[in-house]
N, C-alpha and C. Protein backbone atom coordinates (compact mmCIF):
# COMPACT_ATOMS: atom_id res chain seq x y z
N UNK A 1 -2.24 30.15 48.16
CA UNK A 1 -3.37 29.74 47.35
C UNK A 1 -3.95 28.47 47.94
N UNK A 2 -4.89 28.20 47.94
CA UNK A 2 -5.74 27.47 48.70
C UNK A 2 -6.45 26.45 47.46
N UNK A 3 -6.34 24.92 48.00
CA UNK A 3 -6.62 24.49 47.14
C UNK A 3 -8.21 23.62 47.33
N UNK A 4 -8.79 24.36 48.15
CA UNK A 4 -10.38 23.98 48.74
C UNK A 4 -11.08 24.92 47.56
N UNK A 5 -12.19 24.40 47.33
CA UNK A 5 -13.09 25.44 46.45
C UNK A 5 -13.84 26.42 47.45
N UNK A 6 -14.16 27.77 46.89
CA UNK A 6 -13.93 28.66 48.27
C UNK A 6 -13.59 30.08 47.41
N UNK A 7 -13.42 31.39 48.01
CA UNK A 7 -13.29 32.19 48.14
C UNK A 7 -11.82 32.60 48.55
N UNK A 8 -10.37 32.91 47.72
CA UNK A 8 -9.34 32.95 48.70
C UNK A 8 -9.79 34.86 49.28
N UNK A 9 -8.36 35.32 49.75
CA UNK A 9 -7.91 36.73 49.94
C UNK A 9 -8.08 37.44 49.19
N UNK A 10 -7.92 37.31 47.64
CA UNK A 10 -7.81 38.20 46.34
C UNK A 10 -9.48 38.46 45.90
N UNK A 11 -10.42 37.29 46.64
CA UNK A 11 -11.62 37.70 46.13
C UNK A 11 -11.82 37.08 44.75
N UNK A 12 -11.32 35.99 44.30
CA UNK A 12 -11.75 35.69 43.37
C UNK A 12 -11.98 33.85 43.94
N UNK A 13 -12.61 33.11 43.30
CA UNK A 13 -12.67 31.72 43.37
C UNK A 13 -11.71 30.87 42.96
N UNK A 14 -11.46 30.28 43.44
CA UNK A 14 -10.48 28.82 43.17
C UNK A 14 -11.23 27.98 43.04
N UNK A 15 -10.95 26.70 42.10
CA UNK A 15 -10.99 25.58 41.73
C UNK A 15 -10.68 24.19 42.24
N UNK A 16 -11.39 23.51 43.38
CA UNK A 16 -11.01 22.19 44.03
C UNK A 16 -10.11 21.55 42.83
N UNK A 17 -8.87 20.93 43.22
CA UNK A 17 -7.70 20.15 42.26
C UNK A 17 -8.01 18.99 42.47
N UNK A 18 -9.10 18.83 41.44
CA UNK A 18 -9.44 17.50 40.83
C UNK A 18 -9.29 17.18 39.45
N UNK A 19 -9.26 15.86 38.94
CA UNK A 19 -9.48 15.78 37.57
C UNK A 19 -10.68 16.00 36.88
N UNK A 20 -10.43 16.46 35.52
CA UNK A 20 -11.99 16.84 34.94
C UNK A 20 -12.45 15.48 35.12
N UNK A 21 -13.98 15.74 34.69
CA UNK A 21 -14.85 14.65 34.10
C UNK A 21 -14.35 14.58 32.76
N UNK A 22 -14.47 13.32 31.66
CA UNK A 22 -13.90 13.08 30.90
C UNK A 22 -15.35 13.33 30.43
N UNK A 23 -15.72 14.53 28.88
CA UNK A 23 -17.04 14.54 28.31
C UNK A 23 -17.21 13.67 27.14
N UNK A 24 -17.92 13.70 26.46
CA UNK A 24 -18.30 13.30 25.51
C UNK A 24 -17.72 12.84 24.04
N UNK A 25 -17.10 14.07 24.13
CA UNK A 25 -16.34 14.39 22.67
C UNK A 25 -14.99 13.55 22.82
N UNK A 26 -13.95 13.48 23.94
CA UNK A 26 -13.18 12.78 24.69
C UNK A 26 -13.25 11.41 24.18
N UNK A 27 -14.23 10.96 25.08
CA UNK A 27 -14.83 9.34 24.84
C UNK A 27 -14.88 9.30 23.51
N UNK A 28 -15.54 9.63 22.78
CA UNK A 28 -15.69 9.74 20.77
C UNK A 28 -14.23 9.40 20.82
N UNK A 29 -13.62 10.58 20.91
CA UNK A 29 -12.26 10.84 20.23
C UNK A 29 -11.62 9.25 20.61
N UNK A 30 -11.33 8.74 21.97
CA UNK A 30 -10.60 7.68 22.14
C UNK A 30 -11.24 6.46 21.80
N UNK A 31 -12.52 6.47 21.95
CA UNK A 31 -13.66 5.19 21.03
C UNK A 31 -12.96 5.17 19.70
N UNK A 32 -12.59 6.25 19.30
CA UNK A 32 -12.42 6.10 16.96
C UNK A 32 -10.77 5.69 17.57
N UNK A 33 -9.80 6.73 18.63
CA UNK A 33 -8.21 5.86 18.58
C UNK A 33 -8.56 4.72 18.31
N UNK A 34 -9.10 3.84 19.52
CA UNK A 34 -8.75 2.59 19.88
C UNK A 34 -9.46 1.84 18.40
N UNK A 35 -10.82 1.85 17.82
CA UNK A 35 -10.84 1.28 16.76
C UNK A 35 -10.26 1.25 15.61
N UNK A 36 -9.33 2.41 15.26
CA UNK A 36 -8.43 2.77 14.38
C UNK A 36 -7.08 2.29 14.41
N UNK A 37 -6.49 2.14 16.07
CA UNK A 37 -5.63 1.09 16.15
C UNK A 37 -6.34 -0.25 16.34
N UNK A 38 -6.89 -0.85 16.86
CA UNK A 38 -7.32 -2.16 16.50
C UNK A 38 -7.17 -2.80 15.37
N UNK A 39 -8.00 -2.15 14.34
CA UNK A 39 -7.38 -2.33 12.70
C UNK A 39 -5.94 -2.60 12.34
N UNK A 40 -5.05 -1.96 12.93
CA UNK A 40 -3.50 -2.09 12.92
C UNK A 40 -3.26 -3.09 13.22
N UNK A 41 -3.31 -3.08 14.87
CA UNK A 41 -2.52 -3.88 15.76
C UNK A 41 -2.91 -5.39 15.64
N UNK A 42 -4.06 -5.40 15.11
CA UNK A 42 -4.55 -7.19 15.24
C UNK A 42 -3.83 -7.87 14.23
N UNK A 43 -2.99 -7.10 13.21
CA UNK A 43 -2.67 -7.93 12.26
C UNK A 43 -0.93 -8.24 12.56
N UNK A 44 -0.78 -8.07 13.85
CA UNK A 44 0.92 -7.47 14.10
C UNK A 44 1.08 -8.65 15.46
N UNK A 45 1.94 -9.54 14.90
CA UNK A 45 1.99 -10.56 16.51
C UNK A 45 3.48 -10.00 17.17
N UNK A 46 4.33 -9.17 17.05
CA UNK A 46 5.60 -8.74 17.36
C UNK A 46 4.75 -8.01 18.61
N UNK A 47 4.56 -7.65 19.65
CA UNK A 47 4.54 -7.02 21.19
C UNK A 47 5.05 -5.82 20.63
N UNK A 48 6.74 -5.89 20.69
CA UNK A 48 7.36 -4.51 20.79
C UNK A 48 6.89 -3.84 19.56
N UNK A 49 6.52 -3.95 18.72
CA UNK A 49 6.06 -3.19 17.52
C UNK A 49 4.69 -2.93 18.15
N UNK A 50 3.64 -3.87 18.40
CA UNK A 50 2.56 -3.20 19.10
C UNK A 50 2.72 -2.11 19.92
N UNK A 51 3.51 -1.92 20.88
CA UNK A 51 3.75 -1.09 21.71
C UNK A 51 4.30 0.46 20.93
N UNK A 52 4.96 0.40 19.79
CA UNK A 52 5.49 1.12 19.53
C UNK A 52 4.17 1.90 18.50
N UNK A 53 3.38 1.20 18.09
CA UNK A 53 1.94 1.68 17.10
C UNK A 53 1.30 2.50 18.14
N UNK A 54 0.84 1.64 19.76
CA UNK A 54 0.15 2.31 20.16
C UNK A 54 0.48 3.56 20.33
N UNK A 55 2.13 3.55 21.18
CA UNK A 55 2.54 4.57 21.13
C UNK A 55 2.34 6.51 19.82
N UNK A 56 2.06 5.77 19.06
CA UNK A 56 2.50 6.70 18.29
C UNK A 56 0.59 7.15 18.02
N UNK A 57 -0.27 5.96 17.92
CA UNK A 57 -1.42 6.75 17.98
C UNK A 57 -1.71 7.03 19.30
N UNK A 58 -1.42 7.03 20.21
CA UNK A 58 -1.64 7.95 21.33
C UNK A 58 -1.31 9.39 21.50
N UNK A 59 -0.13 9.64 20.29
CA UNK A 59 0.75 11.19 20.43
C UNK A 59 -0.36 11.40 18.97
N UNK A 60 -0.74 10.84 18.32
CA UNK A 60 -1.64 11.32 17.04
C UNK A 60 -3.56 11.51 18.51
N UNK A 61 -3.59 11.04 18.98
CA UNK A 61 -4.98 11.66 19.36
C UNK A 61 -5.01 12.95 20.39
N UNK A 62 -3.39 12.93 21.17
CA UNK A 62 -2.82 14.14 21.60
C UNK A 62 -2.91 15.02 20.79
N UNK A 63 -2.07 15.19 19.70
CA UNK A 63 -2.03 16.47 18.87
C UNK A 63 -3.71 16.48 18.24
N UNK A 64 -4.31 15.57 17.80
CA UNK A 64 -5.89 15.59 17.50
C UNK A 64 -6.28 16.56 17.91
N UNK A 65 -5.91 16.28 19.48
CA UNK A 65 -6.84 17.17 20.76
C UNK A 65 -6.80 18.60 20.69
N UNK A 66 -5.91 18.67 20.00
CA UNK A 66 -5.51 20.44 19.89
C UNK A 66 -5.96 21.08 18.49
N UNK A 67 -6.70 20.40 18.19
CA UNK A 67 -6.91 20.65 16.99
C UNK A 67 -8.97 21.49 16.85
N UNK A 68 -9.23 22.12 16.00
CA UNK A 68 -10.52 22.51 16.26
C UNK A 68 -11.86 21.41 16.00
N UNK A 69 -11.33 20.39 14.78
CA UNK A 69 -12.34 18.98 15.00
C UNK A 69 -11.24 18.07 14.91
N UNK A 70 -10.82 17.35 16.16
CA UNK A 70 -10.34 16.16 16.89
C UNK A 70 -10.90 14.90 15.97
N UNK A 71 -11.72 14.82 16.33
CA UNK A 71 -12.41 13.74 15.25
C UNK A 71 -12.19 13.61 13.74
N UNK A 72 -11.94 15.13 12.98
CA UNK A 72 -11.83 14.13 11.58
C UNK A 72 -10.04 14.88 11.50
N UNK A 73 -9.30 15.10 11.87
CA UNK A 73 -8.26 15.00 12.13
C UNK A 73 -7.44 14.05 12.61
N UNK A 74 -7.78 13.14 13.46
CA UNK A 74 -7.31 12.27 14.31
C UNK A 74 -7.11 11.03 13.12
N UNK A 75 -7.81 10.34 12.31
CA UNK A 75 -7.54 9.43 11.13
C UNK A 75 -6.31 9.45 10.27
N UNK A 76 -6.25 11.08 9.93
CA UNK A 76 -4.75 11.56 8.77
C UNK A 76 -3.99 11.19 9.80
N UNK A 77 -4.03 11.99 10.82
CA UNK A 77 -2.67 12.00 11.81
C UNK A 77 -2.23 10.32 13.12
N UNK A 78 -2.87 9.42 12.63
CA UNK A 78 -2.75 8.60 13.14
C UNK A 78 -2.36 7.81 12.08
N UNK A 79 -2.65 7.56 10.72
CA UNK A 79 -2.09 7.58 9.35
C UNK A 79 -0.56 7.89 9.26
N UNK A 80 -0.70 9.07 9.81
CA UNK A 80 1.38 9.63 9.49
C UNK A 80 1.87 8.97 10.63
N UNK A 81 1.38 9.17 11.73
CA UNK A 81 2.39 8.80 13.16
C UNK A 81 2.29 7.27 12.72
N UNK A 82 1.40 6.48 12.42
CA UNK A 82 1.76 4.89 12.41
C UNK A 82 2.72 4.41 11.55
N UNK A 83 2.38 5.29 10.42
CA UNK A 83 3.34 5.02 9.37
C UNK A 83 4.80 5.39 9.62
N UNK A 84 5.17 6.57 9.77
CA UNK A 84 6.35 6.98 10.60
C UNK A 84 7.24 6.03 11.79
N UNK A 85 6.23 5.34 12.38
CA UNK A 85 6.65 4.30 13.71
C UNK A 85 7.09 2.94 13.06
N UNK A 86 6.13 2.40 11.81
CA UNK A 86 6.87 1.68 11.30
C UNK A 86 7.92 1.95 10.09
N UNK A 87 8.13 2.79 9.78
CA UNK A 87 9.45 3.15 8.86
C UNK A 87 10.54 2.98 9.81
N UNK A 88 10.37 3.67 11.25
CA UNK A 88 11.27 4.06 12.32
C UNK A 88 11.66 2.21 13.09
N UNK A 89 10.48 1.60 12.64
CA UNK A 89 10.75 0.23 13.33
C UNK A 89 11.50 -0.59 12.61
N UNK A 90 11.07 -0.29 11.24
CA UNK A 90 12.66 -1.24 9.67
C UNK A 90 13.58 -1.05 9.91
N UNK A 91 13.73 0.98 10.17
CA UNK A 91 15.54 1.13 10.16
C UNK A 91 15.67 0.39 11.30
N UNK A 92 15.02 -0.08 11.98
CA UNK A 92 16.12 -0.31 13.51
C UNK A 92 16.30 -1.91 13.50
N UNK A 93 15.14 -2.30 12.41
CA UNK A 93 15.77 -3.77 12.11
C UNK A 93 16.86 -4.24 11.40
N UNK A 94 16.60 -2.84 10.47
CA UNK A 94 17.64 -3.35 9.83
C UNK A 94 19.25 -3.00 9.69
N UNK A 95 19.22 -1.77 10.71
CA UNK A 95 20.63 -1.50 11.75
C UNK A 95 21.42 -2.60 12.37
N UNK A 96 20.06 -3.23 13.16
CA UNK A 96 20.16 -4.20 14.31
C UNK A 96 20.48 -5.85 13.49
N UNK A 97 20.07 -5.62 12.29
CA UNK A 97 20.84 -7.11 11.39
C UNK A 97 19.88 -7.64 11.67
N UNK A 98 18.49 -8.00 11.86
CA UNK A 98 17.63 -8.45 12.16
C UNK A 98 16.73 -8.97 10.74
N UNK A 99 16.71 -10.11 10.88
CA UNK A 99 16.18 -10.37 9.19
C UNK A 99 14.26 -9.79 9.36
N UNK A 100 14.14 -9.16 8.89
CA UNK A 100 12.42 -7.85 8.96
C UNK A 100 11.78 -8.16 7.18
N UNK A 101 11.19 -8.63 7.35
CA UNK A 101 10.35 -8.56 5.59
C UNK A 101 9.27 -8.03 6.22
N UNK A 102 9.41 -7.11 5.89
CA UNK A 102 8.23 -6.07 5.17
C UNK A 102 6.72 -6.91 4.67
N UNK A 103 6.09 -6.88 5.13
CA UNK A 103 4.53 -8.21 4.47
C UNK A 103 3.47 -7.02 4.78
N UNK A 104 2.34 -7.60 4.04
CA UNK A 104 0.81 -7.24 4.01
C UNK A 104 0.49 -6.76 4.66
N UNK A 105 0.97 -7.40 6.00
CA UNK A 105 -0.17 -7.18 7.20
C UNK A 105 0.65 -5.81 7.55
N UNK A 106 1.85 -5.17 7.20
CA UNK A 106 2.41 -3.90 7.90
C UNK A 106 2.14 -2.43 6.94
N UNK A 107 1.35 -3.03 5.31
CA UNK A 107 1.00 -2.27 5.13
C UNK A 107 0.32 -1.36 5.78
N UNK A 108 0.49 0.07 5.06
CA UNK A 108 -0.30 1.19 5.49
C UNK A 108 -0.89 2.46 4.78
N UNK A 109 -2.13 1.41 4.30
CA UNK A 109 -3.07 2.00 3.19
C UNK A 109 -3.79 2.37 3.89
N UNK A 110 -5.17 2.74 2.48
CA UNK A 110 -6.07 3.59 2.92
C UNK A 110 -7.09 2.36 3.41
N UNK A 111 -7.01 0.97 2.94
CA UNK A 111 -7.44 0.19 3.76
C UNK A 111 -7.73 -0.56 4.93
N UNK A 112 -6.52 -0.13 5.24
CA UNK A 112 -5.98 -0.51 6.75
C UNK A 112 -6.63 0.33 7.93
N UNK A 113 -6.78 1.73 7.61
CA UNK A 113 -7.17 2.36 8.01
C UNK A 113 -9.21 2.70 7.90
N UNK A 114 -10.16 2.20 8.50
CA UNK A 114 -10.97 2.35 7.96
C UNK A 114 -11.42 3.87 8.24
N UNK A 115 -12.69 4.22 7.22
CA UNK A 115 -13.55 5.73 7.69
C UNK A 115 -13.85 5.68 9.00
N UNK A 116 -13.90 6.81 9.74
CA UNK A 116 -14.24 7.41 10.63
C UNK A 116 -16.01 6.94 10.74
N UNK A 117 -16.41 6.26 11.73
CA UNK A 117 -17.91 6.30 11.68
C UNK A 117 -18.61 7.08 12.50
C-alpha cells in the first residue's frame, strides 16, 4: 500500500497520511473545553489538581466527540468527569494523611460551570 495520493494496483485511491485539517465544529468544541475549564481551574492554586481537572476534561471533550451534538453534551460530561477527578483527588488526600478541606472554590455546581454560549 502506498502511501502517496495516487492510484494503487487494486484501482482504488489512497489517501496522502497526513493530519486532517482541524474544522470548525472542532475549534467550537475546544473554544467551550478550554472556557469551561478556565472557570474551574482559575480558582485552584494546587498544579497537581490542575493537571488532574484538565485531564479529565480532556477525556469529557473526547467522549463529547463521539457523540451526535459534541457541543451541548460536552458541559454535562465535563460536569461528571471534573467532579469525579475531584472526589478521586480527596480520597487520595485523605489516604495519603494529607490535611485537604474541601472549600468553595472546589465546589461543583451549576455555577461553576457556566451555559454553553
Amino acid at each position: 500500500m502506498s502511501a502517496r495520493k495516487g492510484t494503487n494496483s487494486e484501482g482504488w485511491e489512497s489517501q496522502s497520511l497526513s493530519a486532517p485539517i482541524r474544522g470548525r465544529v472542532e475549534e467550537e468544541l475546544e473554544g467551550l473545553k478550554e472556557r469551561l475549564l478556565h472557570q474551574i481551574v482559575r480558582k485552584i492554586s494546587n498544579s497537581a489538581l490542575t493537571r488532574e481537572i484538565t485531564w479529565a476534561a480532556n477525556e469529557a471533550a473526547a467522549l463529547a466527540w463521539c457523540t451526535v451534538c459534541p457541543m451541548l453534551v460536552l458541559p454535562v460530561l465535563l460536569e461528571e468527569r471534573v467532579g469525579a477527578a475531584f472526589a478521586k483527588w480527596e480520597k487520595q488526600q485523605r489516604i495519603r494523611g494529607d490535611t485537604f478541606q474541601p472549600q468553595e472554590n472546589y465546589d461543583l455546581d451549576s455555577a461553576a460551570l457556566p451555559a454553553a454560549a
